[in-house]
N, C-alpha and C. Protein backbone atom coordinates (compact mmCIF):
# COMPACT_ATOMS: atom_id res chain seq x y z
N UNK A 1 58.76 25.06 46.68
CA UNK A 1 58.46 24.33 47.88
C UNK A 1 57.31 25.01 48.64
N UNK A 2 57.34 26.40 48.46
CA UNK A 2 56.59 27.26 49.39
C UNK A 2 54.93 26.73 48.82
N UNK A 3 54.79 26.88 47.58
CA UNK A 3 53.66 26.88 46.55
C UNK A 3 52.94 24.84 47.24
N UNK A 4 53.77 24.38 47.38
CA UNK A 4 53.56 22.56 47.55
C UNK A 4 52.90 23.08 48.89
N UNK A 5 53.32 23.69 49.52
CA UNK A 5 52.65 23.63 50.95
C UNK A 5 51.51 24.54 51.11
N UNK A 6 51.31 25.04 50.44
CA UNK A 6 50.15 25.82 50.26
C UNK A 6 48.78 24.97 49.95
N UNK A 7 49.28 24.21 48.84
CA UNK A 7 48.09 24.25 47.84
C UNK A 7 48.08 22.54 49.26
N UNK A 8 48.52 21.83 49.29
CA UNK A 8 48.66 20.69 50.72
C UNK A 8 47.63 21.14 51.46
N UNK A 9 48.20 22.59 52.02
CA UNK A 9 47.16 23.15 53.56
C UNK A 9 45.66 23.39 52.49
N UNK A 10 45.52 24.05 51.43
CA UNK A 10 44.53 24.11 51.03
C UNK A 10 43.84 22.83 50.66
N UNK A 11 44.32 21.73 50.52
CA UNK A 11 43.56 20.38 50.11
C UNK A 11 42.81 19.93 51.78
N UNK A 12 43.61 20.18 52.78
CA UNK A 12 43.39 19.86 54.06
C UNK A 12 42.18 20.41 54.39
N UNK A 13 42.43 21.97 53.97
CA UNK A 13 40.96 22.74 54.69
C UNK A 13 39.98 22.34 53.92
N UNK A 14 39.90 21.93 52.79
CA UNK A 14 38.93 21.33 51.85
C UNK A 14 38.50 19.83 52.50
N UNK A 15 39.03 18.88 52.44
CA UNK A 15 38.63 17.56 53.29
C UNK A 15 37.92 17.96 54.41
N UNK A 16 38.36 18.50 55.36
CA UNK A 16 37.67 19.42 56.74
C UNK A 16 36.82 19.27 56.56
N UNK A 17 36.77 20.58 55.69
CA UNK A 17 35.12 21.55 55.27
C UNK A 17 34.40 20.03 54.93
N UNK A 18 34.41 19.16 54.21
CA UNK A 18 33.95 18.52 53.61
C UNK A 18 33.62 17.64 54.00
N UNK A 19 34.20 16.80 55.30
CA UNK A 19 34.10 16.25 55.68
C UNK A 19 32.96 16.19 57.09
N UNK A 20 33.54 17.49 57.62
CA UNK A 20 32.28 18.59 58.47
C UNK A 20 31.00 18.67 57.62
N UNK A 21 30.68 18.60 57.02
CA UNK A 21 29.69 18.88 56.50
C UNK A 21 28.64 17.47 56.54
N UNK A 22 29.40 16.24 56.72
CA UNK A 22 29.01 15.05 56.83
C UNK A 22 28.47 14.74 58.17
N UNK A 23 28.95 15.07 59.20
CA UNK A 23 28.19 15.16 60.45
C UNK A 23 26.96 14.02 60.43
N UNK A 24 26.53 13.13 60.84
CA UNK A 24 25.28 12.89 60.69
C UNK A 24 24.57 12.59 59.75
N UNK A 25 25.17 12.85 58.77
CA UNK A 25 24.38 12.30 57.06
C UNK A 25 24.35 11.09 57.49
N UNK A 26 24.52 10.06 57.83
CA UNK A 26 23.33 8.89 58.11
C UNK A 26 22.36 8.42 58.49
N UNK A 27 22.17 9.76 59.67
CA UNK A 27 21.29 9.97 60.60
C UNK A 27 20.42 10.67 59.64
N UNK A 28 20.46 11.67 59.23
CA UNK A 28 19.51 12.11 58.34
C UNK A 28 19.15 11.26 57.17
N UNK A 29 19.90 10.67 56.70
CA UNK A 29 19.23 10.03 55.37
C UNK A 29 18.00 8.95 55.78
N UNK A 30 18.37 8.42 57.16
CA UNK A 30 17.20 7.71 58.17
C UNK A 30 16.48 8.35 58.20
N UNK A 31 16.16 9.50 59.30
CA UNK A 31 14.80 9.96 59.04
C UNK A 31 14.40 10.86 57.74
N UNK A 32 14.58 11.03 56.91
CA UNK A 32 14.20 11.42 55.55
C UNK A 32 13.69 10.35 54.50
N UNK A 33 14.30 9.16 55.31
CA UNK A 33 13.33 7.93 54.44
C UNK A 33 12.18 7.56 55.11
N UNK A 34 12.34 7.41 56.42
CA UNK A 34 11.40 7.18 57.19
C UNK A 34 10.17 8.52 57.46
N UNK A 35 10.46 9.91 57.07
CA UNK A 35 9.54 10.92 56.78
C UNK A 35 9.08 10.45 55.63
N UNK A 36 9.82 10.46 54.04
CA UNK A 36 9.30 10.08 53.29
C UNK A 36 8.15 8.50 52.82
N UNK A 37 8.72 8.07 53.49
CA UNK A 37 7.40 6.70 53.69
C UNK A 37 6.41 6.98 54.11
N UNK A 38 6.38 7.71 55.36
CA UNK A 38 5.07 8.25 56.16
C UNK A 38 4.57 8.82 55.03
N UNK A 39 5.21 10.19 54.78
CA UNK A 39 4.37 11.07 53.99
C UNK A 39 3.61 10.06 52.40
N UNK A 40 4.44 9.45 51.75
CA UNK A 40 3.81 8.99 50.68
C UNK A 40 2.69 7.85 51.16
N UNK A 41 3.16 7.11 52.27
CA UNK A 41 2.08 6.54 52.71
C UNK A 41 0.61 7.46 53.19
N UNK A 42 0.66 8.53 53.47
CA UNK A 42 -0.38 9.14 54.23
C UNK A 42 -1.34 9.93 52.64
N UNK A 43 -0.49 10.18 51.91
CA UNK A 43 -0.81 10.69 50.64
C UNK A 43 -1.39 9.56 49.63
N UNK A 44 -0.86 8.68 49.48
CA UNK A 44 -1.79 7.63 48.91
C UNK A 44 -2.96 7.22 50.06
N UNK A 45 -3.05 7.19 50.65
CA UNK A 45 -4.05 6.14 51.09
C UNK A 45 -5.36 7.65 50.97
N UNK A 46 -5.39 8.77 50.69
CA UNK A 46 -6.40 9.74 50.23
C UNK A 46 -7.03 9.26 48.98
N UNK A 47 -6.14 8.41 48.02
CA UNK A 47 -6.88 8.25 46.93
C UNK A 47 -7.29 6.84 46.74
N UNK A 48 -7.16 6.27 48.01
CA UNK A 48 -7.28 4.53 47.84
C UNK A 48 -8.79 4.20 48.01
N UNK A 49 -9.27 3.24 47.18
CA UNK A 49 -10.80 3.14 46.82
C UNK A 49 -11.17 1.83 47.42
N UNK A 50 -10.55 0.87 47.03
CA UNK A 50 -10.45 -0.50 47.31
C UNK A 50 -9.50 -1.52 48.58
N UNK A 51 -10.03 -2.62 49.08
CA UNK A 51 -8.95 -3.00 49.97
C UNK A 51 -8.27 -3.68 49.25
N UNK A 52 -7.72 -3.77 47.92
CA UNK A 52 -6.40 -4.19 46.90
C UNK A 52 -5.89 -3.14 46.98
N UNK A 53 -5.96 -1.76 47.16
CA UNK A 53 -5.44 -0.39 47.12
C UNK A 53 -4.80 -0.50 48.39
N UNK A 54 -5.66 -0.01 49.23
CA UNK A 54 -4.89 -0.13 51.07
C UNK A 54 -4.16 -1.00 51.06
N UNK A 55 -3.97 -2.46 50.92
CA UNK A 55 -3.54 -3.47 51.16
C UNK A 55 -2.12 -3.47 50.33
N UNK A 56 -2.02 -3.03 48.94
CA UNK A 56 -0.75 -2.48 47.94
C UNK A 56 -0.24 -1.59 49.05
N UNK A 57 -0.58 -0.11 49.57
CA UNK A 57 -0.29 0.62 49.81
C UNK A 57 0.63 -0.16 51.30
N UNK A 58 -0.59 -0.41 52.40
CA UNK A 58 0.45 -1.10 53.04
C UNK A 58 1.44 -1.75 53.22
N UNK A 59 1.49 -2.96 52.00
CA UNK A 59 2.51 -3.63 52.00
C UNK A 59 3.63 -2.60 51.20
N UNK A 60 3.47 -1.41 50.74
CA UNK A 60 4.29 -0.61 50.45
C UNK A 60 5.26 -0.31 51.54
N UNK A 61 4.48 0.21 52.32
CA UNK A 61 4.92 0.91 53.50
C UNK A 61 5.86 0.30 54.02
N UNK A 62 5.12 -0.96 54.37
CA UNK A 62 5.93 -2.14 55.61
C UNK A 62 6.87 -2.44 54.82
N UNK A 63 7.32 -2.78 53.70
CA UNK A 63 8.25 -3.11 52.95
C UNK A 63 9.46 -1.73 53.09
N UNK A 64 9.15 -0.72 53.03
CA UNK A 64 10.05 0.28 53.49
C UNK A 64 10.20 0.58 54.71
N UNK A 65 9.45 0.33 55.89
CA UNK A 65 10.14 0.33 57.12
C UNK A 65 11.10 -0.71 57.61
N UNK A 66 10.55 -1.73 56.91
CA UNK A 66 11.13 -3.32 57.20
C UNK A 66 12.64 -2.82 57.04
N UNK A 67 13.08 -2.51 55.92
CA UNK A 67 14.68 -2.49 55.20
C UNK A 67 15.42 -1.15 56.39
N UNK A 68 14.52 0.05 56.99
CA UNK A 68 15.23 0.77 57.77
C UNK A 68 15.50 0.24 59.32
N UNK A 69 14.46 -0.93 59.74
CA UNK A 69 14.03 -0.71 60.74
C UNK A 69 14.93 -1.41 61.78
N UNK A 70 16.09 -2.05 61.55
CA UNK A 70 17.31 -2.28 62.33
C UNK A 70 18.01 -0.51 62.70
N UNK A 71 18.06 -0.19 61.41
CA UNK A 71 18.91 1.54 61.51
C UNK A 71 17.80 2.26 62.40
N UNK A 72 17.01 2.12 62.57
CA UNK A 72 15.73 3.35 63.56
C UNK A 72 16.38 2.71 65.10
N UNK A 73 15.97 1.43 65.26
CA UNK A 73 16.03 0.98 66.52
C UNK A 73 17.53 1.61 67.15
N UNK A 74 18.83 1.18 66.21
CA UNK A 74 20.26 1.37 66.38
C UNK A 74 19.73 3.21 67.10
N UNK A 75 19.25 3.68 66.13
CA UNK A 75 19.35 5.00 66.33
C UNK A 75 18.23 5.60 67.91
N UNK A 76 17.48 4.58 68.18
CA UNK A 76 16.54 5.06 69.02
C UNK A 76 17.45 4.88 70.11
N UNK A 77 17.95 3.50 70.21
CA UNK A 77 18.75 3.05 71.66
C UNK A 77 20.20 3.94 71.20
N UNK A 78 20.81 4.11 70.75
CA UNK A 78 21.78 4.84 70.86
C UNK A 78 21.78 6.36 71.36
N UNK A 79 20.93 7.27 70.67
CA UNK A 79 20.66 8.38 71.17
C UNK A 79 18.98 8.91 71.59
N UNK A 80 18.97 8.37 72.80
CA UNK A 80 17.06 8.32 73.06
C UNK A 80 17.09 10.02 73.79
N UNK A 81 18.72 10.63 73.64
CA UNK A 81 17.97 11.85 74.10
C UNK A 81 17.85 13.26 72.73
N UNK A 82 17.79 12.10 71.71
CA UNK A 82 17.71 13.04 70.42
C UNK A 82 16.22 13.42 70.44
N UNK A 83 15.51 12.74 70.85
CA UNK A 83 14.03 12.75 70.47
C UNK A 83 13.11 14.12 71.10
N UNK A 84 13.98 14.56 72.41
CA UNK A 84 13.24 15.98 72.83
C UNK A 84 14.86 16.64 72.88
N UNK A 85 15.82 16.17 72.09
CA UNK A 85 17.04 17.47 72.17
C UNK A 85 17.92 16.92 70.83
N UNK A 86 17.35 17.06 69.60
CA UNK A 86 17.99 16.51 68.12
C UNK A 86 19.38 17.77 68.56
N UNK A 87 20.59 16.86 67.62
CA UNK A 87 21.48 17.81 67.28
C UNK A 87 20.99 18.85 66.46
N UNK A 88 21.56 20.68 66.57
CA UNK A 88 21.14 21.14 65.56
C UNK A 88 20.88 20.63 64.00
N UNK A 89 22.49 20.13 63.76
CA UNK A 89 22.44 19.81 62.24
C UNK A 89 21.44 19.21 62.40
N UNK A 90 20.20 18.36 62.50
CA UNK A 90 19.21 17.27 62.50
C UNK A 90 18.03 17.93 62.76
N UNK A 91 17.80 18.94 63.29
CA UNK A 91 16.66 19.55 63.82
C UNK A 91 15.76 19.75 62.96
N UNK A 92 16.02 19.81 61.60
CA UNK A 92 15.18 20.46 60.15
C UNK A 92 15.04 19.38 60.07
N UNK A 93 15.18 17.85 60.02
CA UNK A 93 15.33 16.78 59.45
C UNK A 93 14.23 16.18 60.64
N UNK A 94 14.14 16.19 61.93
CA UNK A 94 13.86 15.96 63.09
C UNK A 94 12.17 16.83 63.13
N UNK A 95 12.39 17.82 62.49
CA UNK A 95 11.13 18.61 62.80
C UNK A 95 9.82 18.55 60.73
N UNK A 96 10.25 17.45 60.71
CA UNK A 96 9.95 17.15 58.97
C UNK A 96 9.22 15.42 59.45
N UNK A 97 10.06 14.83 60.27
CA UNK A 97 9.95 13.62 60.55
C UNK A 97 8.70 12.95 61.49
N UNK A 98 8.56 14.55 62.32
CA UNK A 98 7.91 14.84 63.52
C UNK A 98 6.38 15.25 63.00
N UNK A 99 6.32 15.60 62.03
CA UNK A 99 5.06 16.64 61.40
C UNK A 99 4.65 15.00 60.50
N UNK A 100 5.43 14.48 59.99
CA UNK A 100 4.64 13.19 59.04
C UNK A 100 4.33 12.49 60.13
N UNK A 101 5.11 12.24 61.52
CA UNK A 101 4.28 11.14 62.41
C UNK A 101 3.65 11.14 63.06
N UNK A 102 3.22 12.83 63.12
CA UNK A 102 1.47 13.44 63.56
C UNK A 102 0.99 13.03 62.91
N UNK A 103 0.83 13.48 61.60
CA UNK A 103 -0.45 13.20 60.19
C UNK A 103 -0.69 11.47 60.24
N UNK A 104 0.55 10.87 59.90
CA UNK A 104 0.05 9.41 60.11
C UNK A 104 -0.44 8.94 61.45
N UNK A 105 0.09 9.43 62.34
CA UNK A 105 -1.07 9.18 63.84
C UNK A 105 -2.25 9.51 64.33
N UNK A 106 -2.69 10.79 63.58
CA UNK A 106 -3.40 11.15 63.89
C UNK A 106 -4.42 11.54 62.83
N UNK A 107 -4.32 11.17 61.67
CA UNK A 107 -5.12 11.25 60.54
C UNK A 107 -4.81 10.10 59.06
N UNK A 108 -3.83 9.54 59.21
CA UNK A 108 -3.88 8.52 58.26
C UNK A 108 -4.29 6.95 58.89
N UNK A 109 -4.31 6.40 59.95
CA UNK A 109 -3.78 5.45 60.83
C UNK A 109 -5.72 5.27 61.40
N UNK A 110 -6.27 6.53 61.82
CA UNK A 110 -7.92 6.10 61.76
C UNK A 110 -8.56 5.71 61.00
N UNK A 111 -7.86 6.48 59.65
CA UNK A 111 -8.47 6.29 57.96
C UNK A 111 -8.39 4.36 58.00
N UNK A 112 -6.86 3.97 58.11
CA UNK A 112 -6.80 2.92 57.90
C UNK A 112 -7.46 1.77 58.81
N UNK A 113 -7.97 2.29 60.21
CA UNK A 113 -8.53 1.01 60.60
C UNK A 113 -9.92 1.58 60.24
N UNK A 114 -10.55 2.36 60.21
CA UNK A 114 -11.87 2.68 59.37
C UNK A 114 -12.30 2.00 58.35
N UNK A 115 -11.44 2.12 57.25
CA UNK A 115 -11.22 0.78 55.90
C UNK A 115 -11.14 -0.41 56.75
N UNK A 116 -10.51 -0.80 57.56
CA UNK A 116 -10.32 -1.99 57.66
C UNK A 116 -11.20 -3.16 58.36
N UNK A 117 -12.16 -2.06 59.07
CA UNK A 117 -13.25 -2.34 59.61
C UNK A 117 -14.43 -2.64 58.66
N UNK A 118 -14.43 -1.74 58.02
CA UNK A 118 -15.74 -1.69 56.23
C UNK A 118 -15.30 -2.86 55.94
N UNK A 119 -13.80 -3.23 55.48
CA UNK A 119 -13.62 -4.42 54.43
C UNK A 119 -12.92 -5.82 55.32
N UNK A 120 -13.64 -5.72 56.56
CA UNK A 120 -12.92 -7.25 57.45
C UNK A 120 -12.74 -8.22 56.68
N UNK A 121 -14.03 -8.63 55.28
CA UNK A 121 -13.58 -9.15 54.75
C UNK A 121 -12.98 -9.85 53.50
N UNK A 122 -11.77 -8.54 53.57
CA UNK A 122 -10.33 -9.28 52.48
C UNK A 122 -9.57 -9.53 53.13
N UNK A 123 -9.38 -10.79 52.64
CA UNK A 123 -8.09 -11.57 53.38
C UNK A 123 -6.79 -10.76 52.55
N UNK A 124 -6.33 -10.15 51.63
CA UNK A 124 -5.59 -9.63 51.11
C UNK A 124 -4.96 -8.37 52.39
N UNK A 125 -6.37 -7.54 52.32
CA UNK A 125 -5.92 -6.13 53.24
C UNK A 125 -5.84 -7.15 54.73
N UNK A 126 -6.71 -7.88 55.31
CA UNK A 126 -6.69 -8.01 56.54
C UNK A 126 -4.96 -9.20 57.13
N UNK A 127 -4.64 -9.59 55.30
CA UNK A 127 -2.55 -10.35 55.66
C UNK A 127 -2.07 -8.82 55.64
N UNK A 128 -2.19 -7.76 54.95
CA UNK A 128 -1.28 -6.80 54.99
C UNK A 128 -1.25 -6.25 56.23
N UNK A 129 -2.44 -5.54 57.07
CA UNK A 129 -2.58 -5.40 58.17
C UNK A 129 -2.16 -5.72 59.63
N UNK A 130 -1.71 -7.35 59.06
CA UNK A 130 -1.47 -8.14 60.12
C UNK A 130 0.29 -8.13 59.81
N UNK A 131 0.62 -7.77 58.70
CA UNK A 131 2.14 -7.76 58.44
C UNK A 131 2.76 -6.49 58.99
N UNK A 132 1.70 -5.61 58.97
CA UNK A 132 1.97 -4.51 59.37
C UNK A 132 2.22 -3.85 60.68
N UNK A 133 1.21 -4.69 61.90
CA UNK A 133 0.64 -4.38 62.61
C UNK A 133 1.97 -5.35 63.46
N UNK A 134 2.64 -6.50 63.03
CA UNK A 134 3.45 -7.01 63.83
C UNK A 134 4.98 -6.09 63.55
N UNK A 135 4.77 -5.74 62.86
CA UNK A 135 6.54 -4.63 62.02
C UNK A 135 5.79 -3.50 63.01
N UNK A 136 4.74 -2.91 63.45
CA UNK A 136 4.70 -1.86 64.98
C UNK A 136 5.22 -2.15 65.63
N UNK A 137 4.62 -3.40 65.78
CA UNK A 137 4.95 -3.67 67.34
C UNK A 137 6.89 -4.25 67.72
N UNK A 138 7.53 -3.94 66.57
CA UNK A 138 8.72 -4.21 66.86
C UNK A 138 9.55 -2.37 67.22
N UNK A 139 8.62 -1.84 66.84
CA UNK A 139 9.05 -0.27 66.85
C UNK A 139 9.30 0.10 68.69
């Protein structure tokens, strides 16, 4: 009987642990997709030649913010004081998320209206742009 209650309390502290450890894993798997989009978005568009390139690439993008972008908002209005005070657990995740939405603000995002200015006219890049540019403005 003694041995049943043991190995019980030990299954317990195991779920715990285990369960503790979950904290926020949704929250992170959000911004780790949404870092990762930035970043692969900011990394392709270095090697993009053409406005069929930008225009792929964008509709890349927007196509992956599109599918998060109910979970960002949930997460913006729910905790708007994460943004200058992340939970620890999140802070590595928070400070990864923070560094891709410099680079894309401030060095991928000129690139792209630069191109977009050179190539006003493809109607290809200048629908992606415009698909894009309305999925901001819902941010």
């Amino acid at each position: 009987m003694n041995t049943k209650r043991v190995v019980f309390f030990a299954l317990i502290v195991l779920l715990l642990v285990g369960c503790g450890g979950a904290k926020y894993a949704e929250e992170k798997t959000l911004l780790t997709t949404v870092t990762k989009a930035m970043e692969s978005f900011s990394s392709s568009m270095t090697s993009a030649g053409t406005p069929q390139d930008v225009a792929k690439i964008i509709g890349t993008f927007t196509g992956q913010i599109e599918t998060v972008l109910p979970k960002m908002k949930e997460l913006s209005d729910t905790h708007p004081e994460w943004e200058d005070n992340p939970p620890k657990e999140l802070e590595s995740a928070f400070e990864k998320f923070e560094s891709a939405q410099t680079k894309f603000k401030d060095e991928t995002m000129p690139k792209v209206m630069q191109f977009a200015q050179q190539n006003a006219e493809s109607p290809e890049l200048q629908a992606a742009l415009q698909k894009f540019s309305g999925l901001m403005s819902q941010l």
